[in-house]
C-alpha atoms as a PDB file:
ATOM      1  CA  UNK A   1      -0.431  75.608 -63.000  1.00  0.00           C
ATOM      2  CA  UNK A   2      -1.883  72.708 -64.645  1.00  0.00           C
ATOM      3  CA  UNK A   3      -0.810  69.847 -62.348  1.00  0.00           C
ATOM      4  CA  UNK A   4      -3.565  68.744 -59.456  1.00  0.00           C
ATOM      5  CA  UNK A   5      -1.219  65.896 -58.432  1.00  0.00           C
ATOM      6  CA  UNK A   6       0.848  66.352 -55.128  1.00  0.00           C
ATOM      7  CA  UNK A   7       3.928  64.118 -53.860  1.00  0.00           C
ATOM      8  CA  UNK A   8       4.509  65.036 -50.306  1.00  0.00           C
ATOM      9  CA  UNK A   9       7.482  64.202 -48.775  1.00  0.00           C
ATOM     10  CA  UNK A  10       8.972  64.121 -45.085  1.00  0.00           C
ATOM     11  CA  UNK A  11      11.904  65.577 -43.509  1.00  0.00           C
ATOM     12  CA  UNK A  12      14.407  63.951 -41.178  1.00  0.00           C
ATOM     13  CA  UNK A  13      12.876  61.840 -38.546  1.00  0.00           C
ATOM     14  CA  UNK A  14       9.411  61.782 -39.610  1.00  0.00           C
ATOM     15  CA  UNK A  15       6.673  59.547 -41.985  1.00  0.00           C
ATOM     16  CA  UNK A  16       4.345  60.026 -44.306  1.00  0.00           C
ATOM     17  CA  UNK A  17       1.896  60.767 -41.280  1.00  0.00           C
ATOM     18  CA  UNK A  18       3.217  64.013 -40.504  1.00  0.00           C
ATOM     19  CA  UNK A  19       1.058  64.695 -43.533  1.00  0.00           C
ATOM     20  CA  UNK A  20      -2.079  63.734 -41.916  1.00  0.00           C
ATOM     21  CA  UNK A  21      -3.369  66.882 -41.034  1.00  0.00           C
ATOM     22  CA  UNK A  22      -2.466  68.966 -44.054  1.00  0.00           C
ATOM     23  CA  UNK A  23      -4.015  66.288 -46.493  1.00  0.00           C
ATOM     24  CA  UNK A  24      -7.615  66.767 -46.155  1.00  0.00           C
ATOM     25  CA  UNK A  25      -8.079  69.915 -46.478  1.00  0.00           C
ATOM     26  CA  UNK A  26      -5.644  70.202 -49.880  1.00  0.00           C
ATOM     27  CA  UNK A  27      -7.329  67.105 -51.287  1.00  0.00           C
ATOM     28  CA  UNK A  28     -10.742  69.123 -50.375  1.00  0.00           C
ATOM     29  CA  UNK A  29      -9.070  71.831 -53.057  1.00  0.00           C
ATOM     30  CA  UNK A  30      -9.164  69.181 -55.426  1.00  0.00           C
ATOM     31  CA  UNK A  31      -5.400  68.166 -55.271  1.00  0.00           C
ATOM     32  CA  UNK A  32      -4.504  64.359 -55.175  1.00  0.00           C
ATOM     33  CA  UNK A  33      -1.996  63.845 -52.657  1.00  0.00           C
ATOM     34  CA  UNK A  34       0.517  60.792 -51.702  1.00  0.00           C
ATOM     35  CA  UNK A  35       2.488  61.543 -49.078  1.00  0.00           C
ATOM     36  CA  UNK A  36       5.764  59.029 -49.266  1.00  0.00           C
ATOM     37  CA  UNK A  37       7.793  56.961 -46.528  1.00  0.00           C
ATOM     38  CA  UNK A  38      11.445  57.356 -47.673  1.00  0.00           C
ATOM     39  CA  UNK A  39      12.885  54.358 -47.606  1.00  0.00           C
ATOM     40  CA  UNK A  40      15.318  52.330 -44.629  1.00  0.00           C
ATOM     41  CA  UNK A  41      14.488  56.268 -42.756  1.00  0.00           C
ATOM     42  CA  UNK A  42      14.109  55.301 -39.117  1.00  0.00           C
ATOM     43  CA  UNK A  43      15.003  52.047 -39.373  1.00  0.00           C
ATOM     44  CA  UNK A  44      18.277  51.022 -37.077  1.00  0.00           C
ATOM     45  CA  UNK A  45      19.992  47.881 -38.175  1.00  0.00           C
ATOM     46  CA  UNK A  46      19.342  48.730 -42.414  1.00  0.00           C
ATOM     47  CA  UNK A  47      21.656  47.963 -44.646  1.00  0.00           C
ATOM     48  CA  UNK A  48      24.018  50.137 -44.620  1.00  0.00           C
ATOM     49  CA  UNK A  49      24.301  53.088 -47.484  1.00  0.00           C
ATOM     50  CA  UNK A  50      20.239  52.188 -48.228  1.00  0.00           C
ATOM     51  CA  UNK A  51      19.237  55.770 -46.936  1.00  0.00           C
ATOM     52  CA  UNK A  52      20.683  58.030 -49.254  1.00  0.00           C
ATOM     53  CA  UNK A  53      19.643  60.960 -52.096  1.00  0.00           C
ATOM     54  CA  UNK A  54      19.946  58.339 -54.385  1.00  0.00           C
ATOM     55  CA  UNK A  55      17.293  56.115 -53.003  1.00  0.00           C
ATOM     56  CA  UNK A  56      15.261  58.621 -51.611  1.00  0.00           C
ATOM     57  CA  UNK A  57      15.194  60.162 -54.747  1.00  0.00           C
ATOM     58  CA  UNK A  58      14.454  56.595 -56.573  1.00  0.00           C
ATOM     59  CA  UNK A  59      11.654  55.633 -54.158  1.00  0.00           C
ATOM     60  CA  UNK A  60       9.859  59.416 -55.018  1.00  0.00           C
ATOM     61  CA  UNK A  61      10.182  58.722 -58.863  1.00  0.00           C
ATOM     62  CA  UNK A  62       8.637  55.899 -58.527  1.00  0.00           C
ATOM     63  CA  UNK A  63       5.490  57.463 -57.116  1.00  0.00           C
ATOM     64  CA  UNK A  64       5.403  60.075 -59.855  1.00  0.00           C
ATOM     65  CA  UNK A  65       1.749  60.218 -62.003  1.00  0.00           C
ATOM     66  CA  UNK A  66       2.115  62.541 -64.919  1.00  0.00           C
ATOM     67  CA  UNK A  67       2.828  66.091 -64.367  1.00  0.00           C
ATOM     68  CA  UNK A  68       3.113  66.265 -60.378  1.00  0.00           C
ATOM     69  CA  UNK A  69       3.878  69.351 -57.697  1.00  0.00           C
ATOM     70  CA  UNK A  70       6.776  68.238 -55.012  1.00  0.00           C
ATOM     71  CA  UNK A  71       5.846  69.557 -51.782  1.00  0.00           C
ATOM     72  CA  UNK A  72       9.194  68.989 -49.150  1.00  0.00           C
ATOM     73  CA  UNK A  73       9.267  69.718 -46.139  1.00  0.00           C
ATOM     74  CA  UNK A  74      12.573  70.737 -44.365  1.00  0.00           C
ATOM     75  CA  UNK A  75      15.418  68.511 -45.627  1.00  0.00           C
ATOM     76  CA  UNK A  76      13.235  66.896 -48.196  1.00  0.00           C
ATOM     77  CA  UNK A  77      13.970  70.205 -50.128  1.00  0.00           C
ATOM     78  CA  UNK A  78      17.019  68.705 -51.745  1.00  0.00           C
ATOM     79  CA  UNK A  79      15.399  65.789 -52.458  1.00  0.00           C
ATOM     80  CA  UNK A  80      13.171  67.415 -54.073  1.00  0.00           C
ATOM     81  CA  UNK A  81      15.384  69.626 -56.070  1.00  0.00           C
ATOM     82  CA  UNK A  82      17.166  66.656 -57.239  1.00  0.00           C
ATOM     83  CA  UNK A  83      14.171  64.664 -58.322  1.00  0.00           C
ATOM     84  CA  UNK A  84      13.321  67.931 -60.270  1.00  0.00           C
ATOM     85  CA  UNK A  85      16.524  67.789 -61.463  1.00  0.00           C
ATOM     86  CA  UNK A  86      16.360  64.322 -62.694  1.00  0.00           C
ATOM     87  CA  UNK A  87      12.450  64.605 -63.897  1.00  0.00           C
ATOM     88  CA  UNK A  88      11.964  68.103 -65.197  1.00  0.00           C
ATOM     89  CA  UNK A  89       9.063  66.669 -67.867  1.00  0.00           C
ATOM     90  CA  UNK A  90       7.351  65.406 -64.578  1.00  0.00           C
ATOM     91  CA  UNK A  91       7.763  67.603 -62.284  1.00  0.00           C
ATOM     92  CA  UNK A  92       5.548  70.513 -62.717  1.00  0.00           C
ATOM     93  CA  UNK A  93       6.800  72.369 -59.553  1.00  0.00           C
ATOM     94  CA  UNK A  94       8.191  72.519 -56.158  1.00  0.00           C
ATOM     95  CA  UNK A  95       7.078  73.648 -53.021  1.00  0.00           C
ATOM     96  CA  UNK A  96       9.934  74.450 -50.659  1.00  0.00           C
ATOM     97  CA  UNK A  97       8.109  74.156 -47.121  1.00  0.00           C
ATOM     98  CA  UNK A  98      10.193  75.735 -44.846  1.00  0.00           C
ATOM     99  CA  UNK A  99      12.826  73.571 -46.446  1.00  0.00           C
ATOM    100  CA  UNK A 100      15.947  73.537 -47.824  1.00  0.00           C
ATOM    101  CA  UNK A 101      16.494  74.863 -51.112  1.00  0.00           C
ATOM    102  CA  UNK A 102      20.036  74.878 -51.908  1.00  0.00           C
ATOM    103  CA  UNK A 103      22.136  75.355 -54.662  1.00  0.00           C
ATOM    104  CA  UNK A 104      24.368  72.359 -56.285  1.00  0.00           C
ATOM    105  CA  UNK A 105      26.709  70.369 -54.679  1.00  0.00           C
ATOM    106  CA  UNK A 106      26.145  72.570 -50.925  1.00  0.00           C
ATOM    107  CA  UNK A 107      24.750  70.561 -47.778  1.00  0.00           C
ATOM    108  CA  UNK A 108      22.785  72.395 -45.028  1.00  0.00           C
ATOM    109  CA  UNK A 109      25.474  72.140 -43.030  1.00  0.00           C
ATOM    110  CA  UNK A 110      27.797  73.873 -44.960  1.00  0.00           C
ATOM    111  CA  UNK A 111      25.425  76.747 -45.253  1.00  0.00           C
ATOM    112  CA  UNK A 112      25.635  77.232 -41.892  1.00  0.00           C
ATOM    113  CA  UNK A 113      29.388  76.755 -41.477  1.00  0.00           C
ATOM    114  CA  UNK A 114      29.820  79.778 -43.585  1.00  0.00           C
ATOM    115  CA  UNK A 115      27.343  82.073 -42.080  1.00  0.00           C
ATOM    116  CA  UNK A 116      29.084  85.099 -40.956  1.00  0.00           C
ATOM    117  CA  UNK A 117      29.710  84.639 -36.966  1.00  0.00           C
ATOM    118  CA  UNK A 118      27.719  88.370 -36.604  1.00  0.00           C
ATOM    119  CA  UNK A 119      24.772  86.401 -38.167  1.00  0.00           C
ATOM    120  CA  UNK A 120      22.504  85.430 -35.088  1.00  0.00           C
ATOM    121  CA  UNK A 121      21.551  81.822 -36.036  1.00  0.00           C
ATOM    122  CA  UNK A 122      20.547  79.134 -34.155  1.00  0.00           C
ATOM    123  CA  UNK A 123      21.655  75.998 -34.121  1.00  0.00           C
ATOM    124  CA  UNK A 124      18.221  74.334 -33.900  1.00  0.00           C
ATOM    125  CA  UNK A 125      17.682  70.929 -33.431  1.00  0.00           C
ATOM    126  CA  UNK A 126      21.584  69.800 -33.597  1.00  0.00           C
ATOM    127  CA  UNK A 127      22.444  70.475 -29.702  1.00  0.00           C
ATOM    128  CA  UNK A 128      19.771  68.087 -28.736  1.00  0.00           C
ATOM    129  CA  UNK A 129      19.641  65.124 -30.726  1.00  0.00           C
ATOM    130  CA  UNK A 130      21.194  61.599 -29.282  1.00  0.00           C
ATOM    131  CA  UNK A 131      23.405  59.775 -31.404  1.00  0.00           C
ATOM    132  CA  UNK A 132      24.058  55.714 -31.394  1.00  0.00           C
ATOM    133  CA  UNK A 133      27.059  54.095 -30.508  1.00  0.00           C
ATOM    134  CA  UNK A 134      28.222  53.698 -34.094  1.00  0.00           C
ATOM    135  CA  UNK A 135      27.397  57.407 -34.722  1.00  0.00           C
ATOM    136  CA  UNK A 136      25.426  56.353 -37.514  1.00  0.00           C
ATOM    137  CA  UNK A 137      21.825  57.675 -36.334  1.00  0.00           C
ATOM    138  CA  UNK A 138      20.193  60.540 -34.677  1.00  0.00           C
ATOM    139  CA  UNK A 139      16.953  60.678 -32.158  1.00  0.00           C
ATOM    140  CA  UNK A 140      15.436  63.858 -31.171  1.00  0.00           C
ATOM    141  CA  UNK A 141      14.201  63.483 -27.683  1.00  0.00           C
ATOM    142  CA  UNK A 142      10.225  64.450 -27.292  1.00  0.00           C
ATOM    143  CA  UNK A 143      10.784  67.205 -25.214  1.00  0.00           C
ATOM    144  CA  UNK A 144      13.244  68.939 -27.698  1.00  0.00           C
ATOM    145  CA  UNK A 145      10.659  67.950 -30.180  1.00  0.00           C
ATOM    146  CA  UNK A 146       8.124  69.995 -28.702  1.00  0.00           C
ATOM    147  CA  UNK A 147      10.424  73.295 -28.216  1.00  0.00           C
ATOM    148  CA  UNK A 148      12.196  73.249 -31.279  1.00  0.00           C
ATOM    149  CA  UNK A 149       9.599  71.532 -33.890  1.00  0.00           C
ATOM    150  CA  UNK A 150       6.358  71.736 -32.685  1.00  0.00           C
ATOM    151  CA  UNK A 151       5.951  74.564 -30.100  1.00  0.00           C
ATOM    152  CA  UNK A 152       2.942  76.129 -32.291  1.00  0.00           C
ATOM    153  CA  UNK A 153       1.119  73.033 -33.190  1.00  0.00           C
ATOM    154  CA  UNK A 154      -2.299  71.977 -30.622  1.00  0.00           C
ATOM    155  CA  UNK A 155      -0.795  70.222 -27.510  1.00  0.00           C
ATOM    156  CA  UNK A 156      -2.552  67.132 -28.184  1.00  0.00           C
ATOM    157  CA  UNK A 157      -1.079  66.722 -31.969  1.00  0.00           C
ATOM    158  CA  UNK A 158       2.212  67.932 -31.258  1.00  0.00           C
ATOM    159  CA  UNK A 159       2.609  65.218 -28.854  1.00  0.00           C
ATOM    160  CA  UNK A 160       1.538  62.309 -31.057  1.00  0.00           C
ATOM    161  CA  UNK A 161       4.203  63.765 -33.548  1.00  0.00           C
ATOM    162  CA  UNK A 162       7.157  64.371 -31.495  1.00  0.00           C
ATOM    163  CA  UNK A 163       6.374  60.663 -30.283  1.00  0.00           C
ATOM    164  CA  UNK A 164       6.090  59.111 -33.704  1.00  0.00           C
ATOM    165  CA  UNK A 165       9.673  60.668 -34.827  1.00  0.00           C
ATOM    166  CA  UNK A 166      11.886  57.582 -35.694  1.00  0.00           C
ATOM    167  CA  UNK A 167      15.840  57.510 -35.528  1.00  0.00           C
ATOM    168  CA  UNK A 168      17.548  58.912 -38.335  1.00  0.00           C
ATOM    169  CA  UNK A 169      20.316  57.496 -40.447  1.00  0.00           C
ATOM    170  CA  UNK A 170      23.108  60.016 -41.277  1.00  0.00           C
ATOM    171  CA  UNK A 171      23.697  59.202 -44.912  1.00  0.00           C
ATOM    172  CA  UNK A 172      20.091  60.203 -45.657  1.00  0.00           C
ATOM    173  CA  UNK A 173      20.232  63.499 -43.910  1.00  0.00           C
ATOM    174  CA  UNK A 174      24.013  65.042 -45.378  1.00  0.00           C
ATOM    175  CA  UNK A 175      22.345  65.085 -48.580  1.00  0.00           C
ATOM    176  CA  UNK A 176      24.003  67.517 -51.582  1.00  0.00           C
ATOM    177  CA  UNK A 177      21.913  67.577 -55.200  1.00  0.00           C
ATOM    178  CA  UNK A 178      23.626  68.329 -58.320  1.00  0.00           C
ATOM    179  CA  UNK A 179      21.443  70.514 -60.411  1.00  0.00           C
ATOM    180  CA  UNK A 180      22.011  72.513 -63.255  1.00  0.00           C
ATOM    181  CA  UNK A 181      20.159  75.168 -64.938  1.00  0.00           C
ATOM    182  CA  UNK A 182      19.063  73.199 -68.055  1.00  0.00           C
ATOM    183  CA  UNK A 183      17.169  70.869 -65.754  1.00  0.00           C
ATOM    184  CA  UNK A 184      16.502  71.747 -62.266  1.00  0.00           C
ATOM    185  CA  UNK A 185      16.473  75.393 -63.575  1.00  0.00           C
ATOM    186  CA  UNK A 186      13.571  75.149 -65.473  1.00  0.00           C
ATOM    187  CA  UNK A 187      11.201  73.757 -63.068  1.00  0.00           C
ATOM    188  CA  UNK A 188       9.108  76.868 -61.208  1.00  0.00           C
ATOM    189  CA  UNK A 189       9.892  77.268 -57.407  1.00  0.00           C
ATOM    190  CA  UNK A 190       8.104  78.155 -54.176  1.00  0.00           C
ATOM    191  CA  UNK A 191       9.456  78.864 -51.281  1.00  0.00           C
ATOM    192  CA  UNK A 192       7.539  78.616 -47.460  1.00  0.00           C
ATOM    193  CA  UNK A 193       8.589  81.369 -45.390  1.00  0.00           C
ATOM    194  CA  UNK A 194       7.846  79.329 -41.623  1.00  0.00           C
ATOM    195  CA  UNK A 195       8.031  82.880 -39.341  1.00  0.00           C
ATOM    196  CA  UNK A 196       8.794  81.425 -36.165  1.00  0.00           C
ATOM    197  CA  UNK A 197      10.748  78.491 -37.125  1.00  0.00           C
ATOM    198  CA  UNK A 198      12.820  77.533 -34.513  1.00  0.00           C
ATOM    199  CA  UNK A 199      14.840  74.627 -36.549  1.00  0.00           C
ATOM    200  CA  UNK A 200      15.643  76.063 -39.833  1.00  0.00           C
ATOM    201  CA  UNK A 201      15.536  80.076 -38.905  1.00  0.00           C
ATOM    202  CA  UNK A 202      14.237  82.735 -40.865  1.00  0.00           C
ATOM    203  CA  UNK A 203      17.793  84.151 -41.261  1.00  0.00           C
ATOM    204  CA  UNK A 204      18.292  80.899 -42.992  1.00  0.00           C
ATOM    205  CA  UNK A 205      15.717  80.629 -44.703  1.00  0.00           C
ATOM    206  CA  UNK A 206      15.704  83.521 -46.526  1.00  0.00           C
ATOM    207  CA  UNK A 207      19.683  82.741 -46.655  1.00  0.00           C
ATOM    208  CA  UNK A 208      19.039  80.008 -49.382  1.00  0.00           C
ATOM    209  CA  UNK A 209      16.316  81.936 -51.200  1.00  0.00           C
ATOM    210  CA  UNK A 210      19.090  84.999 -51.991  1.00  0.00           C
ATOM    211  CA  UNK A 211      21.759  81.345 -52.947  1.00  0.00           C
ATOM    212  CA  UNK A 212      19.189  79.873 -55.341  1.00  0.00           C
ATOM    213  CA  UNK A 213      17.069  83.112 -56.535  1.00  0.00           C
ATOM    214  CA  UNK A 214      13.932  82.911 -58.565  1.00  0.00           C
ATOM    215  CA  UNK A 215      11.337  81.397 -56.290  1.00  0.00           C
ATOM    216  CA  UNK A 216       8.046  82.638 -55.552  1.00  0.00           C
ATOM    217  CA  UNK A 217       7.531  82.856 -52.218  1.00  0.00           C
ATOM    218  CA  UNK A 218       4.853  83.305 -49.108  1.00  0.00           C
ATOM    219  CA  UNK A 219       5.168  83.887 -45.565  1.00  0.00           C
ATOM    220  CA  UNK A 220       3.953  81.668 -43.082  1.00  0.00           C
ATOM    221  CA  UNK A 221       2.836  82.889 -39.153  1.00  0.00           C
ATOM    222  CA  UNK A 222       4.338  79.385 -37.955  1.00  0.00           C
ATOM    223  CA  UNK A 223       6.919  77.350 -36.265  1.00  0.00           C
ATOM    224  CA  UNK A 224       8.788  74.350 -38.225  1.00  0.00           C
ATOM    225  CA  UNK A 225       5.863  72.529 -39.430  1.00  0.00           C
ATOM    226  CA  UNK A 226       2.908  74.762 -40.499  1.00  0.00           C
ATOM    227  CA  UNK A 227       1.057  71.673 -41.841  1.00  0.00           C
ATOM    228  CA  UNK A 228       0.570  70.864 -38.509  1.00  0.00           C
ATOM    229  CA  UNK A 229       0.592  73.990 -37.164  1.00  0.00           C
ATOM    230  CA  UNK A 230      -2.296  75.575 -39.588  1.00  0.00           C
ATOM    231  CA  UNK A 231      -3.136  73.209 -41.899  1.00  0.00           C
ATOM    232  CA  UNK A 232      -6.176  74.974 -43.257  1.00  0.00           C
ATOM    233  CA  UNK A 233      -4.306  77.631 -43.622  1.00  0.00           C
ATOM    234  CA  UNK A 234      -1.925  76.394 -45.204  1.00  0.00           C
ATOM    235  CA  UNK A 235      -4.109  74.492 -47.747  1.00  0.00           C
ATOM    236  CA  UNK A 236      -5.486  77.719 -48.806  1.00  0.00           C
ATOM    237  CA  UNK A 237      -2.366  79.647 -49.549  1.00  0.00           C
ATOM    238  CA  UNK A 238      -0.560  76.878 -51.166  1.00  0.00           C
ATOM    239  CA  UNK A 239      -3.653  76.177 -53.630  1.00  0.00           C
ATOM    240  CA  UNK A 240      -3.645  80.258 -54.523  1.00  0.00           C
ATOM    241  CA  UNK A 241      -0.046  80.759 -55.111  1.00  0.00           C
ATOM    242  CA  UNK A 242      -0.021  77.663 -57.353  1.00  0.00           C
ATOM    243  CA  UNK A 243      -2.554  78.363 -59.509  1.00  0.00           C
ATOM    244  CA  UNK A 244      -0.348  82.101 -59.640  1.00  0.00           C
ATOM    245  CA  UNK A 245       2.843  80.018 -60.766  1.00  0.00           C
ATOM    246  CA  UNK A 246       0.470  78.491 -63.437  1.00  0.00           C
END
């Protein structure tokens, strides 16, 4: 793959920082990476409607430079898919990292609403999270943080992360992409198998692979976040299975 440029983006809850780790070592590959804030995400009191695909998806066009690789993590994956979808000249590929690829016009949470009940899924972070009185944003407490997100990742790092998490608005987490074959079809796929992911489990995961076939995939020995978890590791696969989908 030709591309050495590399838009990052966060799932639910989190920042650009919960790049931090993962960076250095992929920029030592020679990638150029920009990890993104989406925009109004953790912010109580926004206007409201301002987190959304739409504007997620907006804010991560703006940031593209040429012919660029998507890396999401968790629910970035449909924002991702539908920037692909919207940019197939610029986007050069996606990275799916332990995140949710899904076909068009399907949330994650109707994914797991039709699940078979003899499936044995968890229901990850959902049982823990506090809502506000309006209902209109989540907070994942740190302690369900640490079991759920981060119970891989070195004490000390985990901690700073599960503290930095920031209240969620709802309309940019229910997000569905509309993608078609033409577009979003064209643009090569990899998905992140996360092993031990306690949030988005590997029945799931491998769920939306078999919905939205021909990805390349690779298996991660990790929990929800392997860029925190093994970053180095991480680095190194990622920069061999791209230059394969090249």
């Amino acid at each position: 793959m030709v591309a050495r440029a590399a838009l990052l983006i966060h799932g639910a809850w989190q920042g650009a920082w919960s790049w931090d780790a993962f960076i250095p070592p992929f920029a030592a590959l020679g990638w150029g990476c920009h990890a993104v804030d989406l925009p109004e995400n953790g912010q109580p009191g926004a206007g409201p409607g301002r987190a959304s695909l739409e504007t997620y998806v907006a804010h991560c066009a703006s940031h593209l430079d040429g012919r660029t690789i998507l890396i999401a993590h968790s629910g970035a994956g449909v924002i991702a898919s539908q920037l692909a979808e919207d940019h197939p000249d610029k986007v050069a590929g996606v990275v799916y990292l332990a995140g949710m690829m899904l076909p068009s016009g399907v949330a994650f949470e109707d994914l797991l609403r039709d699940l078979p009940p003899e499936e044995n899924i968890s229901k990850g972070i959902g049982p823990h999270l506090v809502w506000s009185e309006d209902g209109q944003f989540s907070t994942v407490p740190i302690q369900a943080a640490l079991d759920i997100f981060l119970h891989d990742c070195p004490p000390a790092a985990a901690r700073r992360a599960a503290e930095s998490l920031r209240p969620q608005r709802e309309t940019g987490r229910q997000l569905r992409a509309r993608l078609t074959a033409e577009r979003h079809g064209r643009v090569p796929r990899l998905y992140v198998e996360a092993l031990h992911d306690r949030s988005v489990v590997l029945d799931v995961q491998r769920r939306m692979q078999r919905l939205s076939p021909g990805a390349a995939s690779l298996t991660m020995e990790t929990g929800h976040v392997p860029q925190l978890a093994r970053p180095e590791t991480l680095a190194r696969r990622l920069g061999e299975a791209l230059a394969a989908l090249g």
